[in-house]
C-alpha atoms as a PDB file:
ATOM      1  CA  UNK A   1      13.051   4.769  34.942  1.00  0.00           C
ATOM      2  CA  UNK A   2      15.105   2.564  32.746  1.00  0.00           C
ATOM      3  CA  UNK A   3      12.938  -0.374  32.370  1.00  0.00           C
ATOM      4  CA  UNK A   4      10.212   1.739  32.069  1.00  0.00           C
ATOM      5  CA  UNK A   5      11.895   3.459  28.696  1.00  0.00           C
ATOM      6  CA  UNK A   6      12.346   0.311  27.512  1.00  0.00           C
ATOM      7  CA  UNK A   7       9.092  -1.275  27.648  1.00  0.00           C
ATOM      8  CA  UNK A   8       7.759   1.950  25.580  1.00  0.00           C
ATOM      9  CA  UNK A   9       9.434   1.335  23.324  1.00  0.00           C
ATOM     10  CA  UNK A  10       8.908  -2.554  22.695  1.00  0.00           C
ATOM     11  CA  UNK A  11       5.554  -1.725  22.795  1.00  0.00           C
ATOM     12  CA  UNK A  12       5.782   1.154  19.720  1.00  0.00           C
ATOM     13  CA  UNK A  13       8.021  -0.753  17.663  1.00  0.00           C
ATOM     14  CA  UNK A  14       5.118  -2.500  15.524  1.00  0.00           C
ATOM     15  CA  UNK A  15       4.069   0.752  15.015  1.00  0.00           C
ATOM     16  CA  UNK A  16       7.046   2.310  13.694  1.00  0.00           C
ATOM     17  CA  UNK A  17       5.874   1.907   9.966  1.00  0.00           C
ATOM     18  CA  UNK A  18       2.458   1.797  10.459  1.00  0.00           C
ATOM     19  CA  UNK A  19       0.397   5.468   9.975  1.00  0.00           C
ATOM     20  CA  UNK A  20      -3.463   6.156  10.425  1.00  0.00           C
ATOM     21  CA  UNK A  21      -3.681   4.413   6.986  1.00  0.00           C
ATOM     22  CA  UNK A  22      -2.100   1.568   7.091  1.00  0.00           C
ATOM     23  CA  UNK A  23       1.208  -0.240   7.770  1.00  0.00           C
ATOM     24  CA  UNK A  24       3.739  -0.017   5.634  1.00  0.00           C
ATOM     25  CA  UNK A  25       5.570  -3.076   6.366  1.00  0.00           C
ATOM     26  CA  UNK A  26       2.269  -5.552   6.063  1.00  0.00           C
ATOM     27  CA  UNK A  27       1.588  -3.577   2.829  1.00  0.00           C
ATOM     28  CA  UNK A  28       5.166  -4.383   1.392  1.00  0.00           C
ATOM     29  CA  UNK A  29       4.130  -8.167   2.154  1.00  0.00           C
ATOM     30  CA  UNK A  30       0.758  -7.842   0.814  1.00  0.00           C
ATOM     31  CA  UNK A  31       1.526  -6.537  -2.608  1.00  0.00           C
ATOM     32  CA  UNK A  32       3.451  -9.064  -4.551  1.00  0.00           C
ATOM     33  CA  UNK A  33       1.342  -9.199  -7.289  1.00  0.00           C
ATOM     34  CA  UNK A  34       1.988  -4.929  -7.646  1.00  0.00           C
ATOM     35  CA  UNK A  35       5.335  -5.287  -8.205  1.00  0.00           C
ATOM     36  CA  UNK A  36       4.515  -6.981 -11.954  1.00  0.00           C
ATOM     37  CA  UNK A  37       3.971  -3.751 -12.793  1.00  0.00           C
ATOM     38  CA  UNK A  38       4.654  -1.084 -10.333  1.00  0.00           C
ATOM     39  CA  UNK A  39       8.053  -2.289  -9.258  1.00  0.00           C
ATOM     40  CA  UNK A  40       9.278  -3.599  -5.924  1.00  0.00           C
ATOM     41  CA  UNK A  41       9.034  -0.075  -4.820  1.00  0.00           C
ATOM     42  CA  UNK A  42       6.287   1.906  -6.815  1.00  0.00           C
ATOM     43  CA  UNK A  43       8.819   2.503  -9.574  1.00  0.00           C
ATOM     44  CA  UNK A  44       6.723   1.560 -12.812  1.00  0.00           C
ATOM     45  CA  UNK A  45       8.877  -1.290 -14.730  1.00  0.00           C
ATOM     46  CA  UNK A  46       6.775  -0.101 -18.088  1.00  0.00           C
ATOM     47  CA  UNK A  47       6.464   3.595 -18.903  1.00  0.00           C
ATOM     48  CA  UNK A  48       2.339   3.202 -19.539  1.00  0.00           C
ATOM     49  CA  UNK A  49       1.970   2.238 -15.609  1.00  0.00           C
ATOM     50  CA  UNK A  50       1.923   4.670 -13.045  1.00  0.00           C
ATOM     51  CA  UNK A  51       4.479   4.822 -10.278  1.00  0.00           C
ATOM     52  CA  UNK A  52       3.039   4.603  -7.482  1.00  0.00           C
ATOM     53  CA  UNK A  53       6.262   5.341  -4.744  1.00  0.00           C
ATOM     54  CA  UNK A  54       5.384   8.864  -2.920  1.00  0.00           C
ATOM     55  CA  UNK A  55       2.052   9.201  -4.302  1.00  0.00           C
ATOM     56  CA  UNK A  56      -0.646  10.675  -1.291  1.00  0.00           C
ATOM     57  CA  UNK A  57      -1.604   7.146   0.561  1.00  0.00           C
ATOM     58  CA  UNK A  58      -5.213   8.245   1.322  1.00  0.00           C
ATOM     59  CA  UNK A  59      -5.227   8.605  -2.526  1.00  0.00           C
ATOM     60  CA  UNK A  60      -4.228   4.831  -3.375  1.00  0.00           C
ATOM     61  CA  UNK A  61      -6.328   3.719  -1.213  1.00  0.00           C
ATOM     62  CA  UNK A  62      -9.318   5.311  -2.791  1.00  0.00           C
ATOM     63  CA  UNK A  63      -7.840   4.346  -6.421  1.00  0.00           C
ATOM     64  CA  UNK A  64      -8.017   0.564  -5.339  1.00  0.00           C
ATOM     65  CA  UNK A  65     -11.252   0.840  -3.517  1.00  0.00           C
ATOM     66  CA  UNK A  66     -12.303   2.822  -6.740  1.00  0.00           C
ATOM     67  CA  UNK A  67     -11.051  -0.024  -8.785  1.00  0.00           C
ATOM     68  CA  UNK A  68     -12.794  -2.717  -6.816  1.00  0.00           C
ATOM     69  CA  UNK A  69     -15.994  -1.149  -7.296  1.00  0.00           C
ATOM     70  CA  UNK A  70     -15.721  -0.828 -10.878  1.00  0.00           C
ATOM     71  CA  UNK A  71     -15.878   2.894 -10.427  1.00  0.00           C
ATOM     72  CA  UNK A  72     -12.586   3.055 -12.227  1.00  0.00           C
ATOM     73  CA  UNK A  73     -13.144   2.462 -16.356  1.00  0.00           C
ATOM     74  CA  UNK A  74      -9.827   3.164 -17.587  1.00  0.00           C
ATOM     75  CA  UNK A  75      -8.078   0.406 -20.034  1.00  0.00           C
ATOM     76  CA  UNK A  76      -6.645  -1.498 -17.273  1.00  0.00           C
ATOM     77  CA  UNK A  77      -9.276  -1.197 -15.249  1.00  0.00           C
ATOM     78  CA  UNK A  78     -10.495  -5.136 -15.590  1.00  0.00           C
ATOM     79  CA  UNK A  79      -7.134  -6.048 -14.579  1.00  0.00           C
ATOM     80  CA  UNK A  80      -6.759  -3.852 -11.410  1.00  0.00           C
ATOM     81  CA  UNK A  81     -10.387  -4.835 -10.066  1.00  0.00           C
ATOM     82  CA  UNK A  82      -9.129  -8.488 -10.980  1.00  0.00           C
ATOM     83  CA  UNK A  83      -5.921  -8.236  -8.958  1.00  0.00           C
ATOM     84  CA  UNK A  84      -7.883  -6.336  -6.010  1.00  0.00           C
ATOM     85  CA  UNK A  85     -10.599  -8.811  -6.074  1.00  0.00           C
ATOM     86  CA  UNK A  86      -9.183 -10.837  -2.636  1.00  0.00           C
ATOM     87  CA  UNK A  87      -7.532  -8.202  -0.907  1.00  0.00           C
ATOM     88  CA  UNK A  88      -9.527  -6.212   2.148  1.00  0.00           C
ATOM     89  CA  UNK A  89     -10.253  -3.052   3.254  1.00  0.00           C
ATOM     90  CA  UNK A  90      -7.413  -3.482   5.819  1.00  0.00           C
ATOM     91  CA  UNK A  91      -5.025  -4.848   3.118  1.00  0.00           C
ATOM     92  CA  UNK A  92      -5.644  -2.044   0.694  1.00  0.00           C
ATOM     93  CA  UNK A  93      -4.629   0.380   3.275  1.00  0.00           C
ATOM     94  CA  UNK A  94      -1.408  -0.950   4.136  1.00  0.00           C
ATOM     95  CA  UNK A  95      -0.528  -1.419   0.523  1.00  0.00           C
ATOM     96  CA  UNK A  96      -1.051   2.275   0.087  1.00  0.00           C
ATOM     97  CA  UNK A  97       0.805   3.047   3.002  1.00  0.00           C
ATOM     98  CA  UNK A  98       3.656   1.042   1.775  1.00  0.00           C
ATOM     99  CA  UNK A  99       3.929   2.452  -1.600  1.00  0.00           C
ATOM    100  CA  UNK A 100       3.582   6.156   0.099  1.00  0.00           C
ATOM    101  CA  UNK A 101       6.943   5.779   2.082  1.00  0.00           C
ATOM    102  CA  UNK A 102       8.525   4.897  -0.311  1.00  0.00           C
ATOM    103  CA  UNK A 103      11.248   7.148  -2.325  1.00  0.00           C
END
């Protein structure tokens, strides 16, 4: 029974941060360019960015996706789409899922 409880969980540990969104801990490595201005963890460095750290991660996602498609036409807007431009579907959704774990 032992061994058995074991190889559970080794096989759930990549999913330990990972949710139907995304996973956290590929989002924390896919967002370096974020953390200009959101902060290493969502925590806006500049008062006129938003914090993104506990927002709804369903609801970053569709801000990015939004801001990819040009649907977004806010001031920064440009910039976002600009710094979105390479990153995936996949990608978006751990990014979001990163920044909504965190504190």
């Amino acid at each position: 029974m032992k061994p058995l409880i074991t190889l559970v969980f080794l096989f759930a540990s990549p999913f330990v941060n990972a949710n139907a969104l995304g996973n956290a801990d590929l989002g924390k490595v896919k967002s370096p360019s974020c953390v200009f201005c959101h902060g290493q963890n969502g925590q806006a460095l500049n008062p006129s960015y938003p914090n993104l750290n506990g927002q709804n991660a369903e609801y970053l996602y569709q801000s990015m996706v939004d801001y990819q498609q040009g649907k977004r036409t806010s001031g920064m807007a440009q910039m976002m789409a600009a710094q979105l431009r390479q990153l995936n579907e996949q990608d978006l959704r751990d990014i979001a899922a990163f920044y909504a774990q965190q504190p």
